[in-house]
N, C-alpha and C. Protein backbone atom coordinates (compact mmCIF):
# COMPACT_ATOMS: atom_id res chain seq x y z
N UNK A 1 -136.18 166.15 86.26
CA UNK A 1 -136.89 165.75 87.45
C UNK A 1 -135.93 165.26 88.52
N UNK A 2 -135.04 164.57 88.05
CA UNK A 2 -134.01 163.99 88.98
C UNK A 2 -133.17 164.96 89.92
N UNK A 3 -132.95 166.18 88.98
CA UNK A 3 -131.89 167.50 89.57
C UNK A 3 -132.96 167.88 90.32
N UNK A 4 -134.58 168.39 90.41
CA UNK A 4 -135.44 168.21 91.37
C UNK A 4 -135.00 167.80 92.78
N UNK A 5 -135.48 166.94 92.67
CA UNK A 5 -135.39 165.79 93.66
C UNK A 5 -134.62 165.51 94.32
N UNK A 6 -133.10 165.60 93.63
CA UNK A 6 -131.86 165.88 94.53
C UNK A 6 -131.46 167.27 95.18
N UNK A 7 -132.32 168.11 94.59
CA UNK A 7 -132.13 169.43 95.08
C UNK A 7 -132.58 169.94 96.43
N UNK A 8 -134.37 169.53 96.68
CA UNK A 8 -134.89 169.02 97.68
C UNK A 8 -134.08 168.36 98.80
N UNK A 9 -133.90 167.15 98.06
CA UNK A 9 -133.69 166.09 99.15
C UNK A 9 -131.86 166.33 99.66
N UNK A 10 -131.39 167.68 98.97
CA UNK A 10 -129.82 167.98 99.00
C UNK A 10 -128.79 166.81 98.71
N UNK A 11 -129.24 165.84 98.24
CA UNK A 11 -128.27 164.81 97.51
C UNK A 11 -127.54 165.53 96.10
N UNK A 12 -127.00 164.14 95.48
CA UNK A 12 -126.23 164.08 94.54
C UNK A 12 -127.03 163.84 93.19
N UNK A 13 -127.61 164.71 92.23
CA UNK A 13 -128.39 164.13 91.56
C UNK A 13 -127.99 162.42 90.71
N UNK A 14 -126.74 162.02 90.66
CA UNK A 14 -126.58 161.06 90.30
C UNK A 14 -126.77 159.88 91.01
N UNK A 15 -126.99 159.93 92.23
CA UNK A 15 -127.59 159.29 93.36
C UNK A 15 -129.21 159.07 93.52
N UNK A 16 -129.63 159.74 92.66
CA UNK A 16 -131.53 159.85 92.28
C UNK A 16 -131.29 158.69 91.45
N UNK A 17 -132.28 158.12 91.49
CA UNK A 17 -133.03 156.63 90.83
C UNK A 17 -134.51 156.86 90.49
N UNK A 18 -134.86 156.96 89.57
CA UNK A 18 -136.51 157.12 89.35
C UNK A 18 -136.88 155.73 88.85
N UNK A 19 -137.79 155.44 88.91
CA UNK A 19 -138.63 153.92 88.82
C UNK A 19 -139.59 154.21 88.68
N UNK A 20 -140.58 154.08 87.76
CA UNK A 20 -141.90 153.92 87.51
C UNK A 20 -142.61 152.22 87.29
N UNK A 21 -143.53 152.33 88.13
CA UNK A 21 -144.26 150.76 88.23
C UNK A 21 -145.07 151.29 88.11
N UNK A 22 -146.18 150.68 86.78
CA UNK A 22 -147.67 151.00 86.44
C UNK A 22 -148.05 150.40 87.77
N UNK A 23 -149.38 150.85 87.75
CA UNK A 23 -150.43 150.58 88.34
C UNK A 23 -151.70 150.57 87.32
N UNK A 24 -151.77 148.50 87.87
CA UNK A 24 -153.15 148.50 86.50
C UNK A 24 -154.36 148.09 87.75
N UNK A 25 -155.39 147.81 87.08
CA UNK A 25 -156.47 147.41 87.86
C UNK A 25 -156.24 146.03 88.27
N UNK A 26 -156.63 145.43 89.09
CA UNK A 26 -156.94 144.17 89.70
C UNK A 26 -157.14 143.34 88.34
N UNK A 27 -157.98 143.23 87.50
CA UNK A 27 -158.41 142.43 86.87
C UNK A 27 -157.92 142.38 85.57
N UNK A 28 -157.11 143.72 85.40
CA UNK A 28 -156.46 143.69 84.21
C UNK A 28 -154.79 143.30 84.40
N UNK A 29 -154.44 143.47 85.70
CA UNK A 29 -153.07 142.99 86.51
C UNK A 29 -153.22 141.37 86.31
N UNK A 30 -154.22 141.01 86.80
CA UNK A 30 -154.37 139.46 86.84
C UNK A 30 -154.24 138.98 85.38
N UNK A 31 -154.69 139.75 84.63
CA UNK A 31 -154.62 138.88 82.72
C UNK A 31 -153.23 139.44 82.50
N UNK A 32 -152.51 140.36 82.40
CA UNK A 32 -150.85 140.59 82.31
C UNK A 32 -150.33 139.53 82.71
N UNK A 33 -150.23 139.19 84.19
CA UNK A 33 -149.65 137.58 84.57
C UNK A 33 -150.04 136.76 84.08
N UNK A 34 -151.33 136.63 83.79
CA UNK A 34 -151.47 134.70 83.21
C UNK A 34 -151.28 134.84 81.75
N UNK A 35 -151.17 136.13 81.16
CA UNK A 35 -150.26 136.00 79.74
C UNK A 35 -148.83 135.83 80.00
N UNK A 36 -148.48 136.16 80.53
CA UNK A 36 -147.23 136.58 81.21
C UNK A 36 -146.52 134.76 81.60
N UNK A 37 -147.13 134.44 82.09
CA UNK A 37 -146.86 132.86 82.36
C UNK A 37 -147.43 132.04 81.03
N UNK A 38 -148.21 132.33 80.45
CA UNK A 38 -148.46 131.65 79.24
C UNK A 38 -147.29 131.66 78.22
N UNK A 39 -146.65 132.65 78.49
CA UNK A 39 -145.36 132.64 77.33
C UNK A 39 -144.68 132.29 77.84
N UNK A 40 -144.05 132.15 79.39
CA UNK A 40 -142.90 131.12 80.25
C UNK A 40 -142.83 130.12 80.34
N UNK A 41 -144.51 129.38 79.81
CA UNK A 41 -144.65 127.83 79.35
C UNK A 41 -144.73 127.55 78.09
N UNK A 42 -145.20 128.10 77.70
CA UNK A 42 -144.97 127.84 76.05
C UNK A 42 -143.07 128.09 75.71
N UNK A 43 -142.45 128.99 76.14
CA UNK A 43 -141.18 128.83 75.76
C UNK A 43 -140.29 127.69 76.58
N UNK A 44 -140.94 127.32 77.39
CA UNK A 44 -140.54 125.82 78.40
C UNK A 44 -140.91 124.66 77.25
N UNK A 45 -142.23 124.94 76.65
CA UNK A 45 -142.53 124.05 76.13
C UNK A 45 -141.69 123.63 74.62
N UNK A 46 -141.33 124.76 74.53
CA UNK A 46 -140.72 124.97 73.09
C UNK A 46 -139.05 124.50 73.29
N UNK A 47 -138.31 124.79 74.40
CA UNK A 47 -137.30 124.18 74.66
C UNK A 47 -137.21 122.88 74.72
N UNK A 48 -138.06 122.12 75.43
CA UNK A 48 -138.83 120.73 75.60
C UNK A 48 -138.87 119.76 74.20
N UNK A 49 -139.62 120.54 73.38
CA UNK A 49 -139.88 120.39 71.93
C UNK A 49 -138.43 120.21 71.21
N UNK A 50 -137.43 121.01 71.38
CA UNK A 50 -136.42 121.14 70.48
C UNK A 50 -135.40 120.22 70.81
N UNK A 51 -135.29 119.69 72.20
CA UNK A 51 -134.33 119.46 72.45
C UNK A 51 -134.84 117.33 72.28
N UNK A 52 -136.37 116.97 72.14
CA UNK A 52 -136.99 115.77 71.54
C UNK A 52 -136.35 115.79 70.17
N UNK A 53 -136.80 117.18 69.42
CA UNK A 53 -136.29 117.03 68.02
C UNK A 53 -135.24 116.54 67.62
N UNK A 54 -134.12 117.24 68.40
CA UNK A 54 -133.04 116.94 68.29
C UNK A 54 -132.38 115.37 68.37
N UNK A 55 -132.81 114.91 69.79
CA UNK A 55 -132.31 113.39 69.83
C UNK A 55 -133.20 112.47 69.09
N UNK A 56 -133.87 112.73 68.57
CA UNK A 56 -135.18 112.14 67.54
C UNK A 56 -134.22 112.21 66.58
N UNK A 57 -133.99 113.24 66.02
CA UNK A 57 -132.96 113.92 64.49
C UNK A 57 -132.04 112.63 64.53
N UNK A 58 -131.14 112.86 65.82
CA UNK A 58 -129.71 111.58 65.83
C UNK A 58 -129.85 110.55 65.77
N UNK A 59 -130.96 109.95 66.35
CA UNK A 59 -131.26 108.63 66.43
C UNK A 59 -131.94 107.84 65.42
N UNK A 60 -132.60 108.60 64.86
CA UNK A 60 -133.16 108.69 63.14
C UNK A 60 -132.04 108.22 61.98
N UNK A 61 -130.81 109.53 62.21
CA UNK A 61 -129.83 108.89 61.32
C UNK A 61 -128.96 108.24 62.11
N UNK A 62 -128.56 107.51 63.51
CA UNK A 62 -127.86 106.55 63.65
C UNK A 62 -128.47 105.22 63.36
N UNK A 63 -129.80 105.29 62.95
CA UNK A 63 -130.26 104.01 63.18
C UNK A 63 -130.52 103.70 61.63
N UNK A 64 -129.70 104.66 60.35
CA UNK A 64 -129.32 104.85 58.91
C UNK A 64 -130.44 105.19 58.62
N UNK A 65 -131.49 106.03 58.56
CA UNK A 65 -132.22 106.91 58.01
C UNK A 65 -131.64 108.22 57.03
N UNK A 66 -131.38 108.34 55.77
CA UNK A 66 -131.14 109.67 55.42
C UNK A 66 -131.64 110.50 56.33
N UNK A 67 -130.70 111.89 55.66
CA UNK A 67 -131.36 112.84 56.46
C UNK A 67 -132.88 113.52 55.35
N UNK A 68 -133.24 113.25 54.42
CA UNK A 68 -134.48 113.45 53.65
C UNK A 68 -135.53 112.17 54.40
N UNK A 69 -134.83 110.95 54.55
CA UNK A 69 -136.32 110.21 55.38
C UNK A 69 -136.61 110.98 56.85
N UNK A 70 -135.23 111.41 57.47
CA UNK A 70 -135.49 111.70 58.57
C UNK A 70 -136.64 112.53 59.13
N UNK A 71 -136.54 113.16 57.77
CA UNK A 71 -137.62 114.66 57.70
C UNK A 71 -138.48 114.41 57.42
N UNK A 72 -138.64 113.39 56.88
CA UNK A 72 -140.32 113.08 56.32
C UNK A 72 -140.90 112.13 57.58
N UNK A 73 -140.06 111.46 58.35
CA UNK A 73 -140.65 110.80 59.69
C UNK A 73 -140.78 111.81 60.68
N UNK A 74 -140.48 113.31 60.34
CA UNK A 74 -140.35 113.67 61.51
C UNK A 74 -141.24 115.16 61.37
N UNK A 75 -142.01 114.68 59.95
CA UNK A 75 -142.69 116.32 59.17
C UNK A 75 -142.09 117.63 59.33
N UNK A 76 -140.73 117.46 59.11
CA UNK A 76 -139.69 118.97 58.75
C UNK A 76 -139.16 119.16 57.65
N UNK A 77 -138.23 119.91 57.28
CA UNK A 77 -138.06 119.96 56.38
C UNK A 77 -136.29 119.20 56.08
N UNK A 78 -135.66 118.43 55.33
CA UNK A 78 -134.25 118.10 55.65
C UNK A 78 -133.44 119.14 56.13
N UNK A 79 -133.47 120.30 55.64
CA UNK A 79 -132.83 121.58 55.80
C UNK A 79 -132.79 121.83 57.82
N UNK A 80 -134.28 121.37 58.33
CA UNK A 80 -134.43 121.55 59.65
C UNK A 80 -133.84 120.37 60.32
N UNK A 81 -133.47 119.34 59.31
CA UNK A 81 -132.65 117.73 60.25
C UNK A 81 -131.51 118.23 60.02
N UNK A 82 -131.06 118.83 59.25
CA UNK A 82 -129.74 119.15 59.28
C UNK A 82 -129.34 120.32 60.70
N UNK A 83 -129.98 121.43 60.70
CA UNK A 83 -129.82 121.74 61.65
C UNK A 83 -130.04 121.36 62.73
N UNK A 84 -130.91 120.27 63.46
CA UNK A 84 -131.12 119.79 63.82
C UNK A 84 -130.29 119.12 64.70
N UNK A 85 -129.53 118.67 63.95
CA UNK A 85 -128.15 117.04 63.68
C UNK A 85 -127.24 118.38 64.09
N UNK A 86 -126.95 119.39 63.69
CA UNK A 86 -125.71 120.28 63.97
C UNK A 86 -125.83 120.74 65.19
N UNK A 87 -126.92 120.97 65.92
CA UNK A 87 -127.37 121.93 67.03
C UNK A 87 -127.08 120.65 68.41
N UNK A 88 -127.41 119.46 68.19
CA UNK A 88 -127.26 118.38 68.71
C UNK A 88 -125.98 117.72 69.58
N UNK A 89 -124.93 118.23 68.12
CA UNK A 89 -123.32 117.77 68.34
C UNK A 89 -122.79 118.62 69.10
């Protein structure tokens, strides 16, 4: 299609760019975006989340909590305070 198009238009076919942008309906365009932003906040939210965990995790064991109580104050698993504690430093 591209050698087309440049043939026509007497360009360089490597100079052709094709782009396709659906075209949805109004109402089904509108639910794409607000899913679409639903996952840009939820992964906001989830960054948000991890990065509480985290200084929660340190402050847990600076303040001498194992890292097995840590997890049980913090309903994870130790395995996840440990990473946790590593991702932190």
């Amino acid at each position: 299609m591209t050698e087309a198009i440049a043939f026509v238009a007497q360009i360089d076919p490597e100079a052709v760019e094709i782009v396709v942008v659906p075209q949805l309906p109004h109402d089904l365009d509108s639910e794409v975006r607000a899913a679409k932003e639903a996952v840009r906040d939820l992964q906001e939210q989830q960054a948000t989340a991890a990065q509480l965990s985290r200084r929660a995790a340190r402050r847990l064991r600076e303040a001498g909590l194992t890292g097995s109580d840590a997890a049980v104050v913090l309903g994870i698993s130790p395995q996840r305070v440990s990473q946790l504690l590593r991702d932190s430093g």
